[in-house]
Protein backbone atom coordinates (compact mmCIF):
# COMPACT_ATOMS: atom_id res chain seq x y z
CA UNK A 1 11.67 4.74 -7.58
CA UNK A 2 15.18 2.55 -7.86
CA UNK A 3 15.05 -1.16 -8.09
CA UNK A 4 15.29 -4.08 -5.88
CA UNK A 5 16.83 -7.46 -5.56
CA UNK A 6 15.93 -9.96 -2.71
CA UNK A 7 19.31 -11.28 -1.20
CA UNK A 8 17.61 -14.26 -0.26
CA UNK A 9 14.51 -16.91 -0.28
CA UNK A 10 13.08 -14.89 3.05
CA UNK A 11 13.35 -11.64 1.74
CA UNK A 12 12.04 -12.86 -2.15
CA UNK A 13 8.98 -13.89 0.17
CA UNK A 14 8.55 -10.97 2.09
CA UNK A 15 8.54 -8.79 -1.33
CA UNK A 16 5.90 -11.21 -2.59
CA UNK A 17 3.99 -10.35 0.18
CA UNK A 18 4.32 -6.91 -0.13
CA UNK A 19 3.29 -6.87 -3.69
CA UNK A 20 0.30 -9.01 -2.67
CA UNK A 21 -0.76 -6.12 0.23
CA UNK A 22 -0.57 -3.86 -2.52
CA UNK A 23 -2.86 -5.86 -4.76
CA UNK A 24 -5.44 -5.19 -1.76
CA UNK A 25 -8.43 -3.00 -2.76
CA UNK A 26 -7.29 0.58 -1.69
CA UNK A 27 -10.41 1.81 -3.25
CA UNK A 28 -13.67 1.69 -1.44
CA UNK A 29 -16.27 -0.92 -2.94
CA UNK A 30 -19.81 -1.46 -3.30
CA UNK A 31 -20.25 -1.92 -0.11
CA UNK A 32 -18.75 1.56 1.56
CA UNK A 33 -20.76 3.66 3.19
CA UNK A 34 -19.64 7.03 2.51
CA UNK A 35 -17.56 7.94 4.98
CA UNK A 36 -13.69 8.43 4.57
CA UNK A 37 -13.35 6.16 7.44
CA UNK A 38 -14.57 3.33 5.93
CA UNK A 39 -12.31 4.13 2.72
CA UNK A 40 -9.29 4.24 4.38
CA UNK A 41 -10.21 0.73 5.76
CA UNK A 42 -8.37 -1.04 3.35
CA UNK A 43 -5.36 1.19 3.58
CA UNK A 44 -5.14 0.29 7.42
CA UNK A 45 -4.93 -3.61 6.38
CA UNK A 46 -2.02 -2.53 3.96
CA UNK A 47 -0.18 -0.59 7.10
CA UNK A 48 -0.70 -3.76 9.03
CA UNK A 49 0.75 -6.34 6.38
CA UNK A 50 3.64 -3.90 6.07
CA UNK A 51 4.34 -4.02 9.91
CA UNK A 52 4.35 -8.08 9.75
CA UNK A 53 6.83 -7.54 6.77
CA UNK A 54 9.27 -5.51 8.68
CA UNK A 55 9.32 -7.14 11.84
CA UNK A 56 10.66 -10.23 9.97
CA UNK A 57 14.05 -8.30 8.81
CA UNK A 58 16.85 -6.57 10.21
CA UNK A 59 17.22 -3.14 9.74
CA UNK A 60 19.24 -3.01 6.22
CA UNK A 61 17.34 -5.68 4.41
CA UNK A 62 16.45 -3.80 1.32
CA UNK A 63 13.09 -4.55 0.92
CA UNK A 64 12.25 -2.08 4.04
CA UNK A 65 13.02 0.43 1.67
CA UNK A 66 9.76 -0.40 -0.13
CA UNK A 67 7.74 -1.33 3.16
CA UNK A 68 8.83 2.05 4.68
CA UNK A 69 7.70 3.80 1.47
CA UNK A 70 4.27 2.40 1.49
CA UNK A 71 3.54 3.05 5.11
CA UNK A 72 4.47 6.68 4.63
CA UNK A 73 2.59 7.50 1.62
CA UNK A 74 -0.23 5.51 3.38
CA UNK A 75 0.03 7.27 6.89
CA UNK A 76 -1.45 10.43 5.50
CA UNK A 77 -4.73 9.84 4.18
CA UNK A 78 -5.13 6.92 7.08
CA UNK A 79 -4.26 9.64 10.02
CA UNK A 80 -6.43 12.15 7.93
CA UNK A 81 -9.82 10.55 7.58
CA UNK A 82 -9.29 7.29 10.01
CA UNK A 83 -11.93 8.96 12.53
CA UNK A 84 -13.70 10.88 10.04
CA UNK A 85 -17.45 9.30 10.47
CA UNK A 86 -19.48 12.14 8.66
CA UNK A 87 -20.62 11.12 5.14
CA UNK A 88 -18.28 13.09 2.39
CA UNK A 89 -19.89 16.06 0.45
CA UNK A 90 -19.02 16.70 -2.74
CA UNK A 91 -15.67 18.78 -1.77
CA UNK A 92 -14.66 15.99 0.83
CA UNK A 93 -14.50 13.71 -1.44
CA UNK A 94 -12.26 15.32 -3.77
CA UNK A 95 -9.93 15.58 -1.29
CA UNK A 96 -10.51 12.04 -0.37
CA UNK A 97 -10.20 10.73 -3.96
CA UNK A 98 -7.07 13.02 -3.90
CA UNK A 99 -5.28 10.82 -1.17
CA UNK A 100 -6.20 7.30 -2.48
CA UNK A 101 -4.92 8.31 -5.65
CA UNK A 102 -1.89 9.12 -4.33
CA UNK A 103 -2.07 5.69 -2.72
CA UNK A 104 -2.74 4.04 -5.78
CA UNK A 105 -0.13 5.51 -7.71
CA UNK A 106 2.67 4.57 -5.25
CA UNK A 107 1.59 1.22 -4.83
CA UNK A 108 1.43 0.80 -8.78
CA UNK A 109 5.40 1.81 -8.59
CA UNK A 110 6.14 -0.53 -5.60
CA UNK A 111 4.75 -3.34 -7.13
CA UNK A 112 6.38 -2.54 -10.13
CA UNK A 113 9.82 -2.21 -8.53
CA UNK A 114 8.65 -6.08 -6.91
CA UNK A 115 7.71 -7.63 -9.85
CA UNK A 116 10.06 -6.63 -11.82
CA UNK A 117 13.09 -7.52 -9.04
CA UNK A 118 10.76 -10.38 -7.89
CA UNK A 119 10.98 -11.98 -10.86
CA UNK A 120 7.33 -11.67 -11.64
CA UNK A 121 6.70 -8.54 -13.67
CA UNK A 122 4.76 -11.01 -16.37
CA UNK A 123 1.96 -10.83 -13.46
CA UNK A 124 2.22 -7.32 -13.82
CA UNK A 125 0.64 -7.19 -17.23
CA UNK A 126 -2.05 -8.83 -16.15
């Protein structure tokens, strides 16, 4: 995945923040009701926090690398099942589980790259 350095206080912030959207629950909890639009709920919130990040920075700041990243291993399974209403059966939700894992794993990198850039991978072992 590379690394990253902030080049400054601003964009130190805005990878905090990132790292912090990340945290987010990307898996469905007790409270989902079994459709894949309702799991993909808290992937939408992620897309949004991204699109506050990068309409802080210019175009170069290298944190967008990460915050483009996210929102295009996100897009898929949020265009996918974002209208999808109809509880899952049992081969739906494979595919489901599919995508969020994919989401899950990518965000473990990012915030990886974060931390460790950040200056805050000891949070990551936690």
């Amino acid at each position: 995945m590379g690394s990253w350095q902030p080049r400054d206080e601003a964009e130190s912030a805005a990878g905090w923040r990132l790292w912090l959207a990340l945290s987010a629950r990307v898996w469905p909890d007790a409270s989902w009701d079994g459709t894949p639009a309702s799991a993909v709920a808290g992937l939408r919130e992620i897309t949004s926090a991204c699109a506050e990040i990068r309409s802080g920075f210019p175009g170069d700041a290298p944190v967008l690398r990460l915050v483009d990243s996210v929102v295009f291993v996100v897009s898929l399974p949020v265009e996918l099942w974002r209208d999808d209403h109809l509880a899952v059966d049992a081969d739906r939700a494979a595919l489901l589980h599919s995508d969020l894992a994919g989401v899950v794993e990518h965000a473990a990198d990012v915030r990886a790259v974060l931390a460790a850039g950040g200056g805050w991978a000891e949070l990551e072992s936690r």
